[in-house]
Protein backbone atom coordinates (compact mmCIF):
# COMPACT_ATOMS: atom_id res chain seq x y z
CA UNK A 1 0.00 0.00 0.00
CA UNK A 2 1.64 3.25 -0.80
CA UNK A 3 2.09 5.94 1.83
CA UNK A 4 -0.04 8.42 2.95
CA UNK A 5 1.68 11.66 1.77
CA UNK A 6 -0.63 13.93 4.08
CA UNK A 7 -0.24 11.67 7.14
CA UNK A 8 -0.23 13.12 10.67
CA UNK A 9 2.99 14.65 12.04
CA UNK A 10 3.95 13.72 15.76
CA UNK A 11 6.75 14.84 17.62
CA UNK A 12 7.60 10.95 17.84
CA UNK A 13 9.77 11.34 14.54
CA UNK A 14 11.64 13.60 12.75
CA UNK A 15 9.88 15.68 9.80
CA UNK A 16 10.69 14.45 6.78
CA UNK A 17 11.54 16.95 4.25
CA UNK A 18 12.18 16.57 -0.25
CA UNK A 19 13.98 19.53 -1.17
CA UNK A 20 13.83 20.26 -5.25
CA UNK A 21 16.19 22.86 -6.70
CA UNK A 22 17.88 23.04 -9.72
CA UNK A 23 21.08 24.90 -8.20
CA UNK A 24 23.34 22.15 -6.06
CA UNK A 25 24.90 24.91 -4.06
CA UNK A 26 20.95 26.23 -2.87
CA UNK A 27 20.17 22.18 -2.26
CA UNK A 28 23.07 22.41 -0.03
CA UNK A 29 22.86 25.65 2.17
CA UNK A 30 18.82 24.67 2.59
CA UNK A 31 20.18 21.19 3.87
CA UNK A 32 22.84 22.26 6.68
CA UNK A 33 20.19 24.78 7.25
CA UNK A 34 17.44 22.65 8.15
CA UNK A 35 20.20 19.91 9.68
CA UNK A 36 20.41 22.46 12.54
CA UNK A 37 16.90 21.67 13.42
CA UNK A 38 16.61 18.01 15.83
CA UNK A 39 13.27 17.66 14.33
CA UNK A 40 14.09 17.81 10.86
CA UNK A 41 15.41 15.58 8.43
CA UNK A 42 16.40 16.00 5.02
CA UNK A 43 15.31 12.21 2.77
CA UNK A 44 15.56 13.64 -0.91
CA UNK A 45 17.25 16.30 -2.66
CA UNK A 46 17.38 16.65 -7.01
CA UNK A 47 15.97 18.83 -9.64
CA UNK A 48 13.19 16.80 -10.39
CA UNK A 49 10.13 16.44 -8.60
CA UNK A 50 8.75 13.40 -9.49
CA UNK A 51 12.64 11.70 -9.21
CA UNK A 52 12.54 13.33 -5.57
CA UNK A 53 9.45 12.32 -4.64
CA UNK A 54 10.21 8.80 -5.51
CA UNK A 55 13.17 8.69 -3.79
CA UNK A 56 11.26 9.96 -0.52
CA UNK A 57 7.77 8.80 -0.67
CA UNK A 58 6.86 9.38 2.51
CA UNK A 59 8.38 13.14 2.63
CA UNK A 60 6.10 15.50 4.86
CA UNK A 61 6.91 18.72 3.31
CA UNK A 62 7.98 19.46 0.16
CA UNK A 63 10.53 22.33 -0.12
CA UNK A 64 9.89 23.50 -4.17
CA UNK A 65 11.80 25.90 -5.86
CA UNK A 66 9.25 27.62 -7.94
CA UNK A 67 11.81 28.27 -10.83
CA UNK A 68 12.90 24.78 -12.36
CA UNK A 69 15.40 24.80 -15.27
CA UNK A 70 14.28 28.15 -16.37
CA UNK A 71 10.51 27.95 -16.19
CA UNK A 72 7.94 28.76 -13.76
CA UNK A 73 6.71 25.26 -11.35
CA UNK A 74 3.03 26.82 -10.93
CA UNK A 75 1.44 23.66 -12.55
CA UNK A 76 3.89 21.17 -10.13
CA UNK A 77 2.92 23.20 -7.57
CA UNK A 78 -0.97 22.56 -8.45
CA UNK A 79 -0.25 18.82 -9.20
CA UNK A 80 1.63 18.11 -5.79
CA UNK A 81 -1.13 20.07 -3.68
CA UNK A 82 -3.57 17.85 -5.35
CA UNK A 83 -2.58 14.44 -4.61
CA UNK A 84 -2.36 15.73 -1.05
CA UNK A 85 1.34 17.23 -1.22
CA UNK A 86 2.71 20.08 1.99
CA UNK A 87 4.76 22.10 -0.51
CA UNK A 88 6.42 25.10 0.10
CA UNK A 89 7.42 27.46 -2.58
CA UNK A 90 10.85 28.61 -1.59
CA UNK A 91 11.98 30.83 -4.42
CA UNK A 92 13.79 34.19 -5.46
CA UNK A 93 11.02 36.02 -7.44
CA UNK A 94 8.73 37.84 -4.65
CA UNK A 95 6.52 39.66 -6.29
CA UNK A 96 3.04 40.05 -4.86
CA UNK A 97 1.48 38.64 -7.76
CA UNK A 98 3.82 35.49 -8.19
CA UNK A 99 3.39 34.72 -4.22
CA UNK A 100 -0.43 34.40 -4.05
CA UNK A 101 -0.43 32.43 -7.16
CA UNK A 102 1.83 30.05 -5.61
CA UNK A 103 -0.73 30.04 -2.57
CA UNK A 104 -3.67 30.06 -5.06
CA UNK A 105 -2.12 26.64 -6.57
CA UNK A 106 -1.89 24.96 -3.42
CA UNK A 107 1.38 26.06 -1.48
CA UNK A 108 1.07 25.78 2.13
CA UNK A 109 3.40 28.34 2.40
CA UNK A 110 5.66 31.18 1.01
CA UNK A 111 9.09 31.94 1.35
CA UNK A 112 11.68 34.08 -0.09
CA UNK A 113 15.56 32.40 -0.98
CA UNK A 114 16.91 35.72 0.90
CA UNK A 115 14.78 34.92 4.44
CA UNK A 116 17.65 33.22 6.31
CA UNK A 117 17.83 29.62 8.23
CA UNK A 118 15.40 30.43 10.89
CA UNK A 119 12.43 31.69 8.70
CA UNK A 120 13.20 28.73 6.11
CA UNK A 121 12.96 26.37 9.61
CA UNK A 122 9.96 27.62 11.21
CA UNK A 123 7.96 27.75 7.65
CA UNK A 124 8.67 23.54 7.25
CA UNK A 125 7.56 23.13 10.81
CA UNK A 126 4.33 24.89 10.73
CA UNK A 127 4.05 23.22 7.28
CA UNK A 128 4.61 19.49 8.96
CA UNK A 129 1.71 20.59 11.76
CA UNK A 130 -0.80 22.04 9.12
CA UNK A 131 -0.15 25.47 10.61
CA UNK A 132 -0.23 28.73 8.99
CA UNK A 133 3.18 30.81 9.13
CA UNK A 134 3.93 33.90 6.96
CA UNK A 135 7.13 34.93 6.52
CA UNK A 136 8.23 39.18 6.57
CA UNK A 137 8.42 38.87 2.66
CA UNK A 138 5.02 37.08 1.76
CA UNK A 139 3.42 39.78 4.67
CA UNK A 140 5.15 42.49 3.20
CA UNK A 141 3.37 41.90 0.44
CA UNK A 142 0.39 41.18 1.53
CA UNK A 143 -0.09 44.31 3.99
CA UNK A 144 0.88 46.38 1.32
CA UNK A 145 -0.99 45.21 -1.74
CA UNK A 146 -4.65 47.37 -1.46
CA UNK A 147 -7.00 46.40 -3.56
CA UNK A 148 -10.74 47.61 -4.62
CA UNK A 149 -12.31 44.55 -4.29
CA UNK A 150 -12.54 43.46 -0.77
CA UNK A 151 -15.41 41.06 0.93
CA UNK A 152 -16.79 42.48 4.30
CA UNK A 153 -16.90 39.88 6.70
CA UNK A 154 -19.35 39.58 10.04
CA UNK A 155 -17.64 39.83 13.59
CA UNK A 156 -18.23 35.62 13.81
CA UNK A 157 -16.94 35.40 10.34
CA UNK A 158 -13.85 37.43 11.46
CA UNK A 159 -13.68 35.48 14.88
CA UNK A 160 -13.83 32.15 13.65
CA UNK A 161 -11.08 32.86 10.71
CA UNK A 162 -8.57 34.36 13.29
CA UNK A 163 -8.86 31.57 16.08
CA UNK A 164 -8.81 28.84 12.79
CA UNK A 165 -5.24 30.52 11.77
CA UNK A 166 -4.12 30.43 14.97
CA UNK A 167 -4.11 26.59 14.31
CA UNK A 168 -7.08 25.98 16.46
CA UNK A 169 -8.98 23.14 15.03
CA UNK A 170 -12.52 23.73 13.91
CA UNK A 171 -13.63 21.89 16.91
CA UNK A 172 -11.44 24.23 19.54
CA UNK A 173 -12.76 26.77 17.65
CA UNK A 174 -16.58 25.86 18.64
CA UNK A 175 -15.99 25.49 21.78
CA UNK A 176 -14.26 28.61 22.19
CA UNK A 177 -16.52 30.40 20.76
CA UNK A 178 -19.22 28.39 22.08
CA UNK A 179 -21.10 27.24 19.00
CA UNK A 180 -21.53 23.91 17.26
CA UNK A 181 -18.44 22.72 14.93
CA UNK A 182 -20.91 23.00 11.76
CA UNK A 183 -21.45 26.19 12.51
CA UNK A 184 -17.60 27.00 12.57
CA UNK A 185 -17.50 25.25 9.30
CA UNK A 186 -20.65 27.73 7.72
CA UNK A 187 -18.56 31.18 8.62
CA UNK A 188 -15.34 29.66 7.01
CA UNK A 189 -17.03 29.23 4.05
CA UNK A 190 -19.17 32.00 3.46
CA UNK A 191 -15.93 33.99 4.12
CA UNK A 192 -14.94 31.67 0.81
CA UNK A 193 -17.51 32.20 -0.75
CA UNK A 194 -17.14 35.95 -0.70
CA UNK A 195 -14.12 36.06 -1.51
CA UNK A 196 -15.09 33.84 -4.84
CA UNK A 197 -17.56 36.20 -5.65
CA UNK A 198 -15.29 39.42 -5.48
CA UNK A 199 -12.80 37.46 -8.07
CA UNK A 200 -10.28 36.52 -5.84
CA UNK A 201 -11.12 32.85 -4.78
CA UNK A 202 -9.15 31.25 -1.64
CA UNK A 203 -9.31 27.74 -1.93
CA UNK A 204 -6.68 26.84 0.86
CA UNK A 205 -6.31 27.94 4.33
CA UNK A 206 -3.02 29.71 3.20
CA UNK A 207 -4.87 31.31 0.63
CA UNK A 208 -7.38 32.15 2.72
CA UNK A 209 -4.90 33.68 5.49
CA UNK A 210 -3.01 35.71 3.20
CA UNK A 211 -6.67 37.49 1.81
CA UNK A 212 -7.25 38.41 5.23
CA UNK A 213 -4.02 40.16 5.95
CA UNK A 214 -3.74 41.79 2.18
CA UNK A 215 -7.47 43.15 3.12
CA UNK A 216 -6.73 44.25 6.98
CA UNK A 217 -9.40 41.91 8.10
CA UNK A 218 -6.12 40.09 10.11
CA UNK A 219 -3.61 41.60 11.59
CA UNK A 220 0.20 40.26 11.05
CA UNK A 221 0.94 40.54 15.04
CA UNK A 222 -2.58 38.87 15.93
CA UNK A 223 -1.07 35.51 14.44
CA UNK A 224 2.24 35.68 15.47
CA UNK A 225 3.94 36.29 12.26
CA UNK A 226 7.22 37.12 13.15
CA UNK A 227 7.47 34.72 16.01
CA UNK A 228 9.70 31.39 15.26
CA UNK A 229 7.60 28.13 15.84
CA UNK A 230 9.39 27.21 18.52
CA UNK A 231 7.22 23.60 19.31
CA UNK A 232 4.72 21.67 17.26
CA UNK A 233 2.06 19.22 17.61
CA UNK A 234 -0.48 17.34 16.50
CA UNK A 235 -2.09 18.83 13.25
CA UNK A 236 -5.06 20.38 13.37
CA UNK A 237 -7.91 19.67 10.41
């Protein structure tokens, strides 16, 4: 039976990490980089994807450059997150419009080639544990891209979102806020669905996230955006 790509991350083993760049010298600073962390470990390196992904089947997070032998890795980036792929778009070109299309394709995460061993670290933790992290680059962005068309979201809406980035589960969520789960589920979506309707659809919870910082609906600080994940756990769904 093959292995389950998405399964859950304990702090019983390391995280596994595939790391696909086409520049041996990057492979190999992102490697002693992440070899500093106990609770990482590197099983694949290469150019290729699919090659790397063979080689470590049961990687947890995917480290991607989005640049591959001269062209643009959107579509890999779509294919991985489909067949249930964490991948992380580590890459060089930081444009606004480049990073949410890398979230818009499936990325889990964000981050910039110039962002230094502890960012790079922290992002492929919170990656392993489901949890959202945004880098300074991917925020800078974000916080300073305005745009026309923005959804207006209820207080609950708001509320929910904000303690669901935090990495609650939608079930610590409900009781939090003291409603049912489904109900959790109903203001997640219709803050989807808005967001759909204006044009700019967020089909992923780090989509979703960096929507509601470009719009001001969350604040960097009020998920802890510059903070190093320091521990993880359990995912939450």
């Amino acid at each position: 039976m093959d292995a389950d790509p998405v399964a859950p991350v304990t702090g019983e083993r390391p995280v596994g990490v595939a790391i696909v760049d086409d520049h041996p010298v990057v492979v190999e600073g992102v490697r002693a980089w992440l070899a500093t962390e106990p609770r990482l470990t590197v099983l694949a390196t290469g150019d290729d994807p699919d090659e790397v992904l063979r080689a470590a089947p049961t990687a947890d997070v995917v480290l991607l450059d989005l640049r591959l032998h001269g062209r643009m890795a959107l579509d890999k980036v779509a294919e991985l997150s489909a067949a249930g792929r964490r991948v992380v778009v580590y890459s060089e070109h930081t444009d606004p419009e480049t990073m949410l299309a890398a979230l818009d394709a499936g990325a889990v995460a964000f981050l910039a080639k110039h962002e230094g061993r502890e960012h790079c670290v922290a992002t492929v933790l919170a990656a392993a544990s489901d949890r959202p992290y945004v880098p300074p680059a991917l925020a800078g962005a974000i916080v300073g891209d305005a745009r026309p068309d923005r959804p207006v979201l209820s207080d609950k809406e708001r509320e929910a979102l904000l303690l669901w980035f935090q990495s609650m589960s939608k079930a610590s969520v409900a009781r939090r806020m003291r409603i049912s789960e489904h109900t959790v589920k109903q203001y997640v979506d219709r803050a989807r669905i808005k967001y759909t309707r204006a044009g700019r659809p967020a089909a992923t919870k780090a989509a979703l996230l960096a929507r509601a910082i470009e719009d001001g609906l969350i604040r960097p600080e009020e998920i802890g955006i510059y903070r190093s994940q320091a521990s993880y756990d359990r995912p939450t769904p």
